[in-house]
N, C-alpha and C. Protein backbone atom coordinates (compact mmCIF):
# COMPACT_ATOMS: atom_id res chain seq x y z
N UNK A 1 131.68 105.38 -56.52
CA UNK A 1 131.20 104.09 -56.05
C UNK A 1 132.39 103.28 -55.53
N UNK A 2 131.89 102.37 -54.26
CA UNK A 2 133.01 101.77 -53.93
C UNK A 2 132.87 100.15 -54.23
N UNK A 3 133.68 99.81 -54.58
CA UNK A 3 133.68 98.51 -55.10
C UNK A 3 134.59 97.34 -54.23
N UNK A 4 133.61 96.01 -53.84
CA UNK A 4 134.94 94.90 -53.24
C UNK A 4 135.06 94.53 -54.25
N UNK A 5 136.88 93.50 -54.11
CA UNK A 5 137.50 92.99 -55.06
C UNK A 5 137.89 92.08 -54.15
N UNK A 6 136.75 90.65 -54.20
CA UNK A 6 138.00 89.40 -52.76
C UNK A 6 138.54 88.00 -53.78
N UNK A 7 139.17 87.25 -52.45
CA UNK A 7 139.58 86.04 -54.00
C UNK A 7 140.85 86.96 -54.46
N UNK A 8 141.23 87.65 -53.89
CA UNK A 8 142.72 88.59 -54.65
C UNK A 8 143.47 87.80 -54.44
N UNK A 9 144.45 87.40 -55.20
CA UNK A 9 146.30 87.22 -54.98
C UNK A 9 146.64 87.97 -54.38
N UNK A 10 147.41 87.10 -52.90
CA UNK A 10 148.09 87.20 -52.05
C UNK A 10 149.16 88.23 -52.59
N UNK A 11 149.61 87.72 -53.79
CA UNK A 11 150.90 88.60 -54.55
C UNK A 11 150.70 90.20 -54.92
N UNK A 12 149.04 90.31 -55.02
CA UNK A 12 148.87 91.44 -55.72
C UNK A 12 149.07 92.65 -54.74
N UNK A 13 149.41 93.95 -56.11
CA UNK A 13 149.78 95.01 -55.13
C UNK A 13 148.96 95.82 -55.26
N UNK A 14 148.82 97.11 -54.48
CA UNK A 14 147.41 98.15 -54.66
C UNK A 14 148.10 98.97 -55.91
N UNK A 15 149.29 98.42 -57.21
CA UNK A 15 148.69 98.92 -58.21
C UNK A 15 148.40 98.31 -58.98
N UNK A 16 148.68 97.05 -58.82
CA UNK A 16 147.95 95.79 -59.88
C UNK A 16 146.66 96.05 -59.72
N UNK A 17 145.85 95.86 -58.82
CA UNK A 17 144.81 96.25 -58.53
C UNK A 17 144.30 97.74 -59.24
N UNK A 18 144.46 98.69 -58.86
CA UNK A 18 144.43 100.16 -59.82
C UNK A 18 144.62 100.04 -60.99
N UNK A 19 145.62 99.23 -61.75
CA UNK A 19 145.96 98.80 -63.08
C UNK A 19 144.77 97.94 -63.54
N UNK A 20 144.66 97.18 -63.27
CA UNK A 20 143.42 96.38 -63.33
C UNK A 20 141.80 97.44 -63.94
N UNK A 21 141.75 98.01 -62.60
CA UNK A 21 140.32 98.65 -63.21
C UNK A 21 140.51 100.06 -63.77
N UNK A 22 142.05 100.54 -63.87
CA UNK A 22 141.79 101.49 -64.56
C UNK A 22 141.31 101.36 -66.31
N UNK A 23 141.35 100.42 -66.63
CA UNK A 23 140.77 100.02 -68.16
C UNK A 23 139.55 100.35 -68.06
N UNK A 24 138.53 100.84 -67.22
CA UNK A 24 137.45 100.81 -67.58
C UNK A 24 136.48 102.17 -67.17
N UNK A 25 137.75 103.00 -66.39
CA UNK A 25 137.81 104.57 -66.05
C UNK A 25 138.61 104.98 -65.01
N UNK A 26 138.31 105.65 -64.66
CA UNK A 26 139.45 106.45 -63.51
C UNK A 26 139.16 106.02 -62.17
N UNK A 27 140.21 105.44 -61.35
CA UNK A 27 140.32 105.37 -60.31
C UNK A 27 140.89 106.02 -59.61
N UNK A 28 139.92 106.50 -58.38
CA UNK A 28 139.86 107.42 -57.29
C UNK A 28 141.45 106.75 -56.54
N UNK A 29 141.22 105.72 -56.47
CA UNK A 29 141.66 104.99 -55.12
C UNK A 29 141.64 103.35 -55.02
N UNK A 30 142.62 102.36 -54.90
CA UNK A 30 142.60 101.03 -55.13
C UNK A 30 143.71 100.81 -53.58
N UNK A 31 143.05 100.45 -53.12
CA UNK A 31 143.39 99.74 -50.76
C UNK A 31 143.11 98.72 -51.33
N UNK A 32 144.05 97.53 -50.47
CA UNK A 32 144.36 96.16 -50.50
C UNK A 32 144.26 96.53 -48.96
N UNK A 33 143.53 95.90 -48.30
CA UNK A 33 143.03 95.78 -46.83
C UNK A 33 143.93 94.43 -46.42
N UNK A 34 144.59 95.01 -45.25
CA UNK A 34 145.59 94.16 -44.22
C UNK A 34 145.62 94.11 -43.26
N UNK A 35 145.95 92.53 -42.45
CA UNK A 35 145.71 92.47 -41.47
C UNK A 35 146.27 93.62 -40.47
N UNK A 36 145.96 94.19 -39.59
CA UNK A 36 146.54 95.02 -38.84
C UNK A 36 147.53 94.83 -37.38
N UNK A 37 148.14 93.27 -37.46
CA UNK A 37 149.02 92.75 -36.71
C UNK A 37 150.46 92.47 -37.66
N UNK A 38 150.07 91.53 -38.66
CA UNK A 38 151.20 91.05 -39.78
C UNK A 38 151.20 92.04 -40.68
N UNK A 39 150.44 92.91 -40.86
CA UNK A 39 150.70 93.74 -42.16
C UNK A 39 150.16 92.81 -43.87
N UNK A 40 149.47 91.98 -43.42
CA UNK A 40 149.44 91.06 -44.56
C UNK A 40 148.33 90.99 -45.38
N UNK A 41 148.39 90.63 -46.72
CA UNK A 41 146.89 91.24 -47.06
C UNK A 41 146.05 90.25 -47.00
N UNK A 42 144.84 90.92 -46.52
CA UNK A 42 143.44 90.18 -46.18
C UNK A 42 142.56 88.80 -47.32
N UNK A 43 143.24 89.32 -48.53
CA UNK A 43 142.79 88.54 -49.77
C UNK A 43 141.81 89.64 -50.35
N UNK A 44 141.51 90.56 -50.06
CA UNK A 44 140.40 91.37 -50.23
C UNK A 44 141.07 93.18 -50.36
N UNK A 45 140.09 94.23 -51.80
CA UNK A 45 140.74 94.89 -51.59
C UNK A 45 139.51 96.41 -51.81
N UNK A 46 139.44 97.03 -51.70
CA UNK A 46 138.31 98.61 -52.06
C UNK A 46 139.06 98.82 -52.97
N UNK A 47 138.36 99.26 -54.23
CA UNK A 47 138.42 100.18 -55.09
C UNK A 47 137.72 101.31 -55.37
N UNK A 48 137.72 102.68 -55.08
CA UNK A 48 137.02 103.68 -55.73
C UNK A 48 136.98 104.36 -56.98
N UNK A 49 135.78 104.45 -58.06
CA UNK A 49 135.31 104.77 -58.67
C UNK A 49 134.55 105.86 -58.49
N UNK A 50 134.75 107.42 -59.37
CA UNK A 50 133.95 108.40 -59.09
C UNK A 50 132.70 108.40 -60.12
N UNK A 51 133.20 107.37 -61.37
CA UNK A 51 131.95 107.45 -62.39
C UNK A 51 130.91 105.96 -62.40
N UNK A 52 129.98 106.17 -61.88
CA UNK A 52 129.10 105.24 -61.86
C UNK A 52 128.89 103.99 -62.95
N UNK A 53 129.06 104.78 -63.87
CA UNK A 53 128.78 103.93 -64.98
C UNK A 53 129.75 102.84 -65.48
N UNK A 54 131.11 103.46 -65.28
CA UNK A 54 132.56 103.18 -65.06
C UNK A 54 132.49 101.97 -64.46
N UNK A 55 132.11 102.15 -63.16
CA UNK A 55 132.30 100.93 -62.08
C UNK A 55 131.24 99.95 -62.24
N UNK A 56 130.55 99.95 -62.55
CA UNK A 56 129.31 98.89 -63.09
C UNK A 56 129.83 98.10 -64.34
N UNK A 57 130.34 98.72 -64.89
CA UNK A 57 131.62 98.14 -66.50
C UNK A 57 132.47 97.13 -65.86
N UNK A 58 133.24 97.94 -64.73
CA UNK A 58 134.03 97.10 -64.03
C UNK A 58 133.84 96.42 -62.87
N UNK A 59 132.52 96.36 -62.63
CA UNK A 59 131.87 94.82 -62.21
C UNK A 59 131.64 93.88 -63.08
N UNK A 60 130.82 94.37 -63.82
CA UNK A 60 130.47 93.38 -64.86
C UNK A 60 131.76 92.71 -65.93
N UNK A 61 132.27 93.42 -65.95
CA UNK A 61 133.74 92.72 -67.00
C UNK A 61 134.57 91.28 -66.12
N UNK A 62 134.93 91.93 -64.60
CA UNK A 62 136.12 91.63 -63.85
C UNK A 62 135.14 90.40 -62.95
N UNK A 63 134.26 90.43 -63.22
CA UNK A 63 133.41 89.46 -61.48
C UNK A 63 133.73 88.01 -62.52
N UNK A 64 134.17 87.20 -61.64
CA UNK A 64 134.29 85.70 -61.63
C UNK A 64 135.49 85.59 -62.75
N UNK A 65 136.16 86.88 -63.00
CA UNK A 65 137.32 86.66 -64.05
C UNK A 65 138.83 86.24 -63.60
N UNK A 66 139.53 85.80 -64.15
CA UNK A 66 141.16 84.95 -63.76
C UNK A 66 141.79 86.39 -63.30
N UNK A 67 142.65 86.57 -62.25
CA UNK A 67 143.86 87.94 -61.93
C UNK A 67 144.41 87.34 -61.15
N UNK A 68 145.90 87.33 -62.14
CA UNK A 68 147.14 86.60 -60.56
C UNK A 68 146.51 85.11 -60.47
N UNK A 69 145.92 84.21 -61.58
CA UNK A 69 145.83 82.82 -61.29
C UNK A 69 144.97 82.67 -59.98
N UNK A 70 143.60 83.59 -59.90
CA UNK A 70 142.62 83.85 -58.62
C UNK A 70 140.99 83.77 -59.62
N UNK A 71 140.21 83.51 -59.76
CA UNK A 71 139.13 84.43 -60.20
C UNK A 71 138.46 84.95 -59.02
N UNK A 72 138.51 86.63 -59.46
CA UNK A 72 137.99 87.72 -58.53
C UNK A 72 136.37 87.34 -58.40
N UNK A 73 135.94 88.19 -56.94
CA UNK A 73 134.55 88.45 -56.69
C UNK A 73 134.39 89.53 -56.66
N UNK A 74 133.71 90.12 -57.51
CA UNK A 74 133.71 91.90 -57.61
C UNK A 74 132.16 92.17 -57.48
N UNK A 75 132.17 92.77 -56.73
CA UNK A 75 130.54 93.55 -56.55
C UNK A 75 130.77 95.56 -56.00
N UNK A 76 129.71 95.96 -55.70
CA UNK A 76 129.51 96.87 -55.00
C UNK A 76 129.53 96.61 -53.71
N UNK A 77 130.33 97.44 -53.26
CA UNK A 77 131.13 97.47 -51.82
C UNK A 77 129.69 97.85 -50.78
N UNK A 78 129.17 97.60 -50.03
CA UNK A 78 127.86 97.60 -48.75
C UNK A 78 128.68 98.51 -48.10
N UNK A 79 128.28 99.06 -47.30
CA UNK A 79 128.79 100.12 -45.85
C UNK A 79 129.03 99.09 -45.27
N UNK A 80 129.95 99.27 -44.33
CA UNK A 80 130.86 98.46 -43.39
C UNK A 80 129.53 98.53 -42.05
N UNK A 81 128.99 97.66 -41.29
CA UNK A 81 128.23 97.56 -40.13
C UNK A 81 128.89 98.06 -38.40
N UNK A 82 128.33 98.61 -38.69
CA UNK A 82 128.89 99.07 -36.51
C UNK A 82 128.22 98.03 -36.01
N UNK A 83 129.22 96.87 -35.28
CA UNK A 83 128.30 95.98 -34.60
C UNK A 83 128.96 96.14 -33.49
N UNK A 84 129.89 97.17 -32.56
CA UNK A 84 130.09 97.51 -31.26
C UNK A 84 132.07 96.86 -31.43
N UNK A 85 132.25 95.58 -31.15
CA UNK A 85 132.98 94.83 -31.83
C UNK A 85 134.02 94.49 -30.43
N UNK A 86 133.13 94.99 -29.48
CA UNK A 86 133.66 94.93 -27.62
C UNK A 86 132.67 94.37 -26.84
N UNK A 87 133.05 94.09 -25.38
CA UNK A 87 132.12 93.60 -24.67
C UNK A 87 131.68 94.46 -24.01
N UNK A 88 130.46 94.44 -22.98
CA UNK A 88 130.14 95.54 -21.85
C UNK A 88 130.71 94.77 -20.11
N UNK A 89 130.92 95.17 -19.30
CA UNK A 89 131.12 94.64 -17.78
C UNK A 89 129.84 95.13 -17.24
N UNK A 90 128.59 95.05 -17.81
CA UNK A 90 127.58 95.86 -17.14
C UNK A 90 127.65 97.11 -16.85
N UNK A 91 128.21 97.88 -17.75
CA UNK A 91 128.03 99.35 -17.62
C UNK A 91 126.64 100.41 -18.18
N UNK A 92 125.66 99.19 -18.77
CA UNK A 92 125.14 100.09 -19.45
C UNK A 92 123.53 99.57 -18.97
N UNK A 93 122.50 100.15 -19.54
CA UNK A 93 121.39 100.31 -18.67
C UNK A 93 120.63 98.52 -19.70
N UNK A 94 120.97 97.86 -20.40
CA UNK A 94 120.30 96.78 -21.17
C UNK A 94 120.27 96.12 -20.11
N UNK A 95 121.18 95.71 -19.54
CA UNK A 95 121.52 94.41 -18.48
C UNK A 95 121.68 94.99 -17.71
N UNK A 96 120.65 95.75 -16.82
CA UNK A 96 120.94 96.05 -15.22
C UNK A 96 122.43 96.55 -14.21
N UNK A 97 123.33 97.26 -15.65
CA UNK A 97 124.35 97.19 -15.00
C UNK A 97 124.48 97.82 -13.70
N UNK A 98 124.29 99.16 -14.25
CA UNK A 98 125.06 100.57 -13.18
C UNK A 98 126.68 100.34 -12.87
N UNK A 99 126.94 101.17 -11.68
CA UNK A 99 128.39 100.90 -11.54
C UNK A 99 128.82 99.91 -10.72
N UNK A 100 128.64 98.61 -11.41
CA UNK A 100 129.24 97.64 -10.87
C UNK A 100 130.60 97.33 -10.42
N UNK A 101 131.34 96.04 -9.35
CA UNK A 101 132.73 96.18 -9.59
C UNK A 101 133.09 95.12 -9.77
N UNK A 102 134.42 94.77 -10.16
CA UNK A 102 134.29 93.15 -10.82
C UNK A 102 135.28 93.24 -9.87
């Protein structure tokens, strides 16, 4: 199971984070997600959990709790959405494009 962790300290590192929920089973995997210009972290981080039961412990323990002088938001991580995340120049058949030329 994948788990968000937002509301993180700026300070924290992806093993504070791993340290953190390993108290409550084994972690796969603990990413601190960064911006991809500064390198800086997002405030936000994935944790993976392979035991279900595990990670539901460590929702329920860690959500709205103090880390790094923060209280975390911990839930179950949603699939990330494809929302395209570009524009079109009318290339495509919604808006009448065809091969237009700008």
């Amino acid at each position: 199971m994948n788990i968000y962790v937002g509301n993180l300290s700026f300070k924290a590192s992806e093993q504070d984070v791993e340290n953190l929920f390993t108290q409550f089973g084994d972690v796969s995997s603990a990413r601190i997600i960064k911006d991809k210009y500064t390198g800086r972290s997002r405030g936000f981080a994935i944790v993976e959990m392979n035991d279900d039961s595990s990670a539901n412990a460590a929702i329920s323990a860690l959500h709205e709790k103090s880390f790094m002088e923060r209280n975390l938001v911990v839930n179950e991580a949603r699939p990330r959405e494809n929302n395209g995340g570009g524009f079109s120049r009318g290339n495509d058949r919604n808006n009448g494009g065809g091969n237009r030329r700008y």
